[in-house]
Structure formats: C-alpha cells, structure tokens
Protein backbone atom coordinates (compact mmCIF):
# COMPACT_ATOMS: atom_id res chain seq x y z
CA UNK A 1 112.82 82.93 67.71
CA UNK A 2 110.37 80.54 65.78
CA UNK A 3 107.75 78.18 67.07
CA UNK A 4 109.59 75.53 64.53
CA UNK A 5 112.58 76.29 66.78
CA UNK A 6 110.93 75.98 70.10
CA UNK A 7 108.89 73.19 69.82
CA UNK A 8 112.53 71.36 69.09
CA UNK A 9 114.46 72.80 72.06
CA UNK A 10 111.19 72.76 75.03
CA UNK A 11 113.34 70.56 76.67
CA UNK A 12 117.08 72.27 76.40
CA UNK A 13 118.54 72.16 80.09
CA UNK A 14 119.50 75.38 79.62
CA UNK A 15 115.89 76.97 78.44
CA UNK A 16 114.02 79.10 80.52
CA UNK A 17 110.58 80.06 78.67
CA UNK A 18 108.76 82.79 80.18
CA UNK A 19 104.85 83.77 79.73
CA UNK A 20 105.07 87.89 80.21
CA UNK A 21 101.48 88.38 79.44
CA UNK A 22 99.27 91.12 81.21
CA UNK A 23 95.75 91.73 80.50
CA UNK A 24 94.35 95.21 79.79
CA UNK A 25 90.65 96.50 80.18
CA UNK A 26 89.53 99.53 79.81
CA UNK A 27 88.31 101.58 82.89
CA UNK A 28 85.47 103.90 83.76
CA UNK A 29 87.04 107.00 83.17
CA UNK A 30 88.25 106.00 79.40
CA UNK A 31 92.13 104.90 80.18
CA UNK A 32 93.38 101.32 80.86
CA UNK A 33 93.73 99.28 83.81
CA UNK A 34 96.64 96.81 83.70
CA UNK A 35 96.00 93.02 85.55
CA UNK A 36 98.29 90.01 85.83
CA UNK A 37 97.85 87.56 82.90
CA UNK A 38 98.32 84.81 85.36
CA UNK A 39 94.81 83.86 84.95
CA UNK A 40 95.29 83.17 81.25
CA UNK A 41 98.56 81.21 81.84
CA UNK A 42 96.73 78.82 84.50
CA UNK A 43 94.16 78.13 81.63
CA UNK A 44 96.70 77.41 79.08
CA UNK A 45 100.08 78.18 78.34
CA UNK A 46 103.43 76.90 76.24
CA UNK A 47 104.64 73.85 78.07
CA UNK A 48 107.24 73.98 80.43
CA UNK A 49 106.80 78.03 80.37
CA UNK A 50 107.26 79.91 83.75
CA UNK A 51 104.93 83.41 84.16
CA UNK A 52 106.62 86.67 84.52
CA UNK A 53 104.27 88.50 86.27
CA UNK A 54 105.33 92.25 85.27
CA UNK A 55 102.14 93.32 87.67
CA UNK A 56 104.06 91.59 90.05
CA UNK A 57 107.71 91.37 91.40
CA UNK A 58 108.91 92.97 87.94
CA UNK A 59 107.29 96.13 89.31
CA UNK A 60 107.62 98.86 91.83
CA UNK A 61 104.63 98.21 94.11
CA UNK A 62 105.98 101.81 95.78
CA UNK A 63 105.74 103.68 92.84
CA UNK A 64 102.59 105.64 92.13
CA UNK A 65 102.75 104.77 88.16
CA UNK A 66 101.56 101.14 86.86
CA UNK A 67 104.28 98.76 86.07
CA UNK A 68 106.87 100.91 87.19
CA UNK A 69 110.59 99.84 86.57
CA UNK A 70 111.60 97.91 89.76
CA UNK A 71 115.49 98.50 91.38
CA UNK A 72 117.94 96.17 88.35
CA UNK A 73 118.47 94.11 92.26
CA UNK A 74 114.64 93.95 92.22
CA UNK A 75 114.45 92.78 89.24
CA UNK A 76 117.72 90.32 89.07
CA UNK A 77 116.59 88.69 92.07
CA UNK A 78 112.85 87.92 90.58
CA UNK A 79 114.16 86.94 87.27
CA UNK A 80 116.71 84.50 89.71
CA UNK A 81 113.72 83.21 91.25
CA UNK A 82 112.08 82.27 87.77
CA UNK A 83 115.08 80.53 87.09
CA UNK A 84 117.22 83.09 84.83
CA UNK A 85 121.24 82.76 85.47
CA UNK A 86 124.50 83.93 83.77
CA UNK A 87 124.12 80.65 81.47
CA UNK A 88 120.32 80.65 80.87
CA UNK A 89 118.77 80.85 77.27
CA UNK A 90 115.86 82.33 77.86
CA UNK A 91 112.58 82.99 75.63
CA UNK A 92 109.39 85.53 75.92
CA UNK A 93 106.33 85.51 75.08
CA UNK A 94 102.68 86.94 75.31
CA UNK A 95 99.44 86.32 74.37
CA UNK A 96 98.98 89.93 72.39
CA UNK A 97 101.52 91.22 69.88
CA UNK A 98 104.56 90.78 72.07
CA UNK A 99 105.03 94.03 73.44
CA UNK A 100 104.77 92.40 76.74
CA UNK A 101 107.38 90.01 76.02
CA UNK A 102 109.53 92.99 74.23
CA UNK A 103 109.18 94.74 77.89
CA UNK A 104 111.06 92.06 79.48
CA UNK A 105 113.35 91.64 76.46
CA UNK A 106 114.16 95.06 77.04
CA UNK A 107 115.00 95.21 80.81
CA UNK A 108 116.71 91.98 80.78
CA UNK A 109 118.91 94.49 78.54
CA UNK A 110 119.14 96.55 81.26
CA UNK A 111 120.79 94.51 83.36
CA UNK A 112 123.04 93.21 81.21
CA UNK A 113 121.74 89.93 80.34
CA UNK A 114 121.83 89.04 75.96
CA UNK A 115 120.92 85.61 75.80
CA UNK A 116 117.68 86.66 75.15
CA UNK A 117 114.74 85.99 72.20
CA UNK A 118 111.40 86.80 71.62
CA UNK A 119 108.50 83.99 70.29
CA UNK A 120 107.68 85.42 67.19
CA UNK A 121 104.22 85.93 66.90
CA UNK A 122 103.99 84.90 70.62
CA UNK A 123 100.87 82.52 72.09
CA UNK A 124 98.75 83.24 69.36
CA UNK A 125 101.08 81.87 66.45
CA UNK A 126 101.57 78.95 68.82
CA UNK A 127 97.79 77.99 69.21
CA UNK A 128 97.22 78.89 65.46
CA UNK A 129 99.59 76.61 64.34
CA UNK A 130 97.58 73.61 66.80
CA UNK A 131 100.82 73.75 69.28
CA UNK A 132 100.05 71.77 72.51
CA UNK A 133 99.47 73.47 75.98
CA UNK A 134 99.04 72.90 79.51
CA UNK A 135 97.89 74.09 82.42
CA UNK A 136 100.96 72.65 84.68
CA UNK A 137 102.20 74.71 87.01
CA UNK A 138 106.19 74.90 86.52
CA UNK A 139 108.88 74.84 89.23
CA UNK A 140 111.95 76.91 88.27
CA UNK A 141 115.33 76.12 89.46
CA UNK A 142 116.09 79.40 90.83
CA UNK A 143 119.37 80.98 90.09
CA UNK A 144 121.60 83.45 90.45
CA UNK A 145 121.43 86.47 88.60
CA UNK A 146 123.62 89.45 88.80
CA UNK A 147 123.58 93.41 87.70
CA UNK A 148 125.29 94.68 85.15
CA UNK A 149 124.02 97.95 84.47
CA UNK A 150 123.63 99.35 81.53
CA UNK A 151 121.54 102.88 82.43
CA UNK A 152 121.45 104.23 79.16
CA UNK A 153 118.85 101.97 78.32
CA UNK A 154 116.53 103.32 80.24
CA UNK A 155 115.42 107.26 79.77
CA UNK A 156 113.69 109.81 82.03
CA UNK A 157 111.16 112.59 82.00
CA UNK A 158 114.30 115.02 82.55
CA UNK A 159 115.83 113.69 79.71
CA UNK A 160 112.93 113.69 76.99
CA UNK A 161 111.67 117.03 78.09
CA UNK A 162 115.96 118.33 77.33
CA UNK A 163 115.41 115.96 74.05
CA UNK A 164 112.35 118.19 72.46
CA UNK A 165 114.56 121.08 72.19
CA UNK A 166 117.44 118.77 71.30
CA UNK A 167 118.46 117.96 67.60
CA UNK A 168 120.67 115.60 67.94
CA UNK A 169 117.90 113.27 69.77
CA UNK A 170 115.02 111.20 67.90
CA UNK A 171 111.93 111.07 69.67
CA UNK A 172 109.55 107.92 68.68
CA UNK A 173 105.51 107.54 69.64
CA UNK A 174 105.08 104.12 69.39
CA UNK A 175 101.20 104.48 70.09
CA UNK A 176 98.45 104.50 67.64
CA UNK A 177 98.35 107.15 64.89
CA UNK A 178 94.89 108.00 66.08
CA UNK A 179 96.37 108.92 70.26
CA UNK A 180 99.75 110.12 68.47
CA UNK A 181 97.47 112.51 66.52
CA UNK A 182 95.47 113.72 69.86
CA UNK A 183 92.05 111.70 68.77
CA UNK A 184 92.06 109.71 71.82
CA UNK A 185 93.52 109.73 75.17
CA UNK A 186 93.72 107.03 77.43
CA UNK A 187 95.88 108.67 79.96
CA UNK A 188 95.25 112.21 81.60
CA UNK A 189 95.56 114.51 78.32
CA UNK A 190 95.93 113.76 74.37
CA UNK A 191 98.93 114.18 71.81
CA UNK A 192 102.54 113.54 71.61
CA UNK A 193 105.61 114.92 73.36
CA UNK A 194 106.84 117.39 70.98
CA UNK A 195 108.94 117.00 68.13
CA UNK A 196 108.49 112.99 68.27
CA UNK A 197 107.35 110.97 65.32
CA UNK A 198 105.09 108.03 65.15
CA UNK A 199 105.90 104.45 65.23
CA UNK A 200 103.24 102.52 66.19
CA UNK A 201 104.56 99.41 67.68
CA UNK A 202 100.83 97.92 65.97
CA UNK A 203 102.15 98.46 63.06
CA UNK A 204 105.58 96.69 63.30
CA UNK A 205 104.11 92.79 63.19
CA UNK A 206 101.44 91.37 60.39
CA UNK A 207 98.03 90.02 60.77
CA UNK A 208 99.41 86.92 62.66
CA UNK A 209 101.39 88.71 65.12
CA UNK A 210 104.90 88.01 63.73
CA UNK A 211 107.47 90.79 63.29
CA UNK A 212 107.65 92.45 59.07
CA UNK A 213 110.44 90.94 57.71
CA UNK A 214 113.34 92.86 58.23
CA UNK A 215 113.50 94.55 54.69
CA UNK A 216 110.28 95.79 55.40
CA UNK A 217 110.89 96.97 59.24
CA UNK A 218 114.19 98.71 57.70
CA UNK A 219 111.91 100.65 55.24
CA UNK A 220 109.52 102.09 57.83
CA UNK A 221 112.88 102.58 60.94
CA UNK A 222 115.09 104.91 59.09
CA UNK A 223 117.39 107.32 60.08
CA UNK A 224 120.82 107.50 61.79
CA UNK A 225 121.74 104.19 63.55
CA UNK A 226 123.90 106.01 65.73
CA UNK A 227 121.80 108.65 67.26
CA UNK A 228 120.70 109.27 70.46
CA UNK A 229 116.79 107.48 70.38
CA UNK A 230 114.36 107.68 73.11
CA UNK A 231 111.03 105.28 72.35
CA UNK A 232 108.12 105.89 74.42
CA UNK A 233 104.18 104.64 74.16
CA UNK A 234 102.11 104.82 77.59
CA UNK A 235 103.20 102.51 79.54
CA UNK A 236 106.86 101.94 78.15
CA UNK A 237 105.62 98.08 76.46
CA UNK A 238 105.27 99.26 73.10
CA UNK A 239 108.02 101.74 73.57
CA UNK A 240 110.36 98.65 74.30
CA UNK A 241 108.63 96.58 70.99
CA UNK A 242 109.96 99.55 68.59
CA UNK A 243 113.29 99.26 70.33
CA UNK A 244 113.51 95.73 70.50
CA UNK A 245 113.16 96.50 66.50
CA UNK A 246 115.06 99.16 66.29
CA UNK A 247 118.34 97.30 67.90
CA UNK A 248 117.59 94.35 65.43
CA UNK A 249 118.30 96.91 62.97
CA UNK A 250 121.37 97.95 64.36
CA UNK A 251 120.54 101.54 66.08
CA UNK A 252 123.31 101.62 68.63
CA UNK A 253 122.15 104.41 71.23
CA UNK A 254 118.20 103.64 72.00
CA UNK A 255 116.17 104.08 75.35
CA UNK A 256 112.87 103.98 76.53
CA UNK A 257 111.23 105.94 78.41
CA UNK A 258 109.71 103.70 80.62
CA UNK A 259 107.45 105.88 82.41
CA UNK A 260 106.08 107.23 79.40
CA UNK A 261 102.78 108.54 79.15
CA UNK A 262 101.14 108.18 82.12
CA UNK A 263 103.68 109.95 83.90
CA UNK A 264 104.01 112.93 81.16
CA UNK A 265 100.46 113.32 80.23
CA UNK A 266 99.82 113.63 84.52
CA UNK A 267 102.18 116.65 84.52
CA UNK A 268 100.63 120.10 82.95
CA UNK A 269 103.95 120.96 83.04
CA UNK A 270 105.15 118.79 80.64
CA UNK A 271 104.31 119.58 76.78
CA UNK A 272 101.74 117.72 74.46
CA UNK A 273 101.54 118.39 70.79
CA UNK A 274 98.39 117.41 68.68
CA UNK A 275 99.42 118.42 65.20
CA UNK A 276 98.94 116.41 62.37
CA UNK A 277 101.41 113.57 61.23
C-alpha cells in the first residue's frame, strides 16, 4: 500500500488505519525491553489512524515471554474493539521498518482475516514526504470480528526443534547477520537454531524504509514455494516481515515462530549454532 494511495482513501468508510508501533530500548543486562509506542502516536500520527497496542490487548499479559501471541478470541475481540469487521479494509503501519506492522499483518492472517495491507515505508515515508499529522485521539466504531483459524500459521518450539533434523522444512533467521552469526546476543545465549539460514528482515526494505522491489526480494527469497517454512527473529516481528515477503512471493506453506528467540535461547535444552554464514 502507497502513501499516494492513502492519502486518497483517509476517508473510505470502510478504512480502518492502524498505528502498530512499539518502542525498543536496550536494557541493563544487554537485551531489549519492549514499551507501547502509544507515546509516539499521541505526539503525532497518520490522521484518522487508531493504535494497536501489541504491548497491550494484542498480547498475553499471562505469558512469561514479551508480546506473547494472545488466544485468536483475544485477539478478534481487541481488533473488534479498534474497529476491524468482516468488511473492514484495513492498513498498518509503524514508525521503524514495518516489522511491527508486518506482526499484525501476520496474525490478522491467523485468524482468517485478508483484507489486509501494509504502508510501505510506514510513518517515516509519510513524514518524509511532508504528509500531515495529528495528535487526535480517534474513536473506532467497534465491530464484530470472528475466528477463523488458520493454525498453521503460527509454529512452535516442538515443531522447529523436529524441523532441524527435518529436510523437508526451511528454517529462516530473520535477525542481523552479526546475532545470526553468534557476535551478539540480545536474548539469553548467541547463534541460530540449527540448520536455519539468514534473512535479515533489515535487509528486505531500502534506505527509506520501503520494501525491494519485488524482482529484487525474489532474487534474495529463493527456494521451493511450496515447502514447509518456519521464519523466526527474537521476538517473532521480523520473523512475520520475511513472511509477510515471502507470501508476496507466493510461498504457500510459511509460519512463524512467534515465540522465537527469547523463548529458545532461555532453554539450554534447545540447540544454538554459531557457525559462519
């Protein structure tokens, strides 16, 4: 979805623009701590946008992981109460490279709900460009929206761990090379699941923030469109950007692994590789 295209349609009754931004700052023991972007939406934000707040009621406040994947009722019922229905339109966006945004592309998926699009090049495109914004609060309509599951979309530890040894199952890093390779670690211990190659979701968008142009995202995503493909980063956002790609391209059987890091790299029972790309 294009800025050129949005600025046109701000006002479509059937619209619902969504702000999925969270903010991330590092910690004092080297990881990441993961905070609402609300603040930044009440300074500025897209007119007419609503904020998903996936800190918030798109998460498992139960769960001990950050950002954990709510219940699809959980989640149904918040996106209902931000005004997503059956006949909604509905755009995402961020204020980083729209992995955020590709998060909540991704479980939307998940519960069966298409008429979905990511802002290309998100908040900071928008600005760039000298877009308006506001700082008016928005009042959704709320609606209905209902489950239609679609579990495959969504991969567990039990599943990766039975992928490594696997074949017939593509494993993707979407971190950095640098934590892919083991240089870094911002969760408990460094490397990659085993057998997995790198994708870094950083390096599927351009300077601005847009998405390559398909010819080139085709180049660097190849392999069989058909195969089993579990995407996973370290906190399942940039997972869901390479698969958000990756279905663009027409790979038919992908899942994240929404978990991801933080819940593999807390288990010594759980593998990490550190070799070389």
């Amino acid at each position: 979805m294009t800025t050129d295209w949005l600025s046109r349609h701000l006002d479509d009754p059937d619209l619902v623009l969504l702000d999925c931004t969270v903010d991330q700052q590092p910690d004092d023991g080297g990881g990441l701590q993961f905070m609402s972007g609300r603040p930044a939406y009440d300074h500025g934000h897209i007119p007419c946008a609503g904020f998903a707040d996936l800190t918030g009621d798109l998460s498992d406040h139960d769960s001990p992981l950050d950002l954990a994947l709510p219940t699809q009722e959980q989640f149904c019922s918040a996106m209902g109460a931000l005004g997503v229905g059956p006949g909604s339109r509905v755009v995402l966006y961020d204020g980083g490279l729209s992995v955020w945004a590709a998060r909540v592309w991704w479980m939307l998926r998940w519960v069966g709900f298409d008429r979905a699009a990511i802002l290309d090049g998100g908040l900071g495109v928008w600005t760039t460009e000298g877009r308006s914004l506001s700082t008016d609060p928005t009042t959704p309509h709320a609606r209905h929206l209902n489950p239609a599951p679609r579990p495959e979309l969504i991969a567990d530890r039990d599943e990766v761990l039975a992928a490594i040894d696997d074949g017939t199952v593509v494993l993707l890093d979407a971190m950095p090379e640098a934590h892919y390779r083991g240089e870094m670690a911002l969760f408990a211990r460094p490397g990659h699941v085993p057998g997995a190659s790198n994708l870094s979701a950083f390096e599927l968008v351009d300077e601005s923030g847009r998405y390559r142009p398909h010819d080139e995202l085709a180049a660097m995503v190849d392999g069989d469109r058909d195969a089993r493909t579990i995407t996973y980063c370290g906190i399942g956002a940039m997972a869901s950007s390479a698969a958000f790609v990756m279905a663009r391209l027409g790979f038919t059987d992908v899942a994240v692994y929404a978990a991801s890091l933080q819940e593999w790299a807390a288990d010594p029972d759980n593998p990490l590789s550190v070799e070389d790309l």
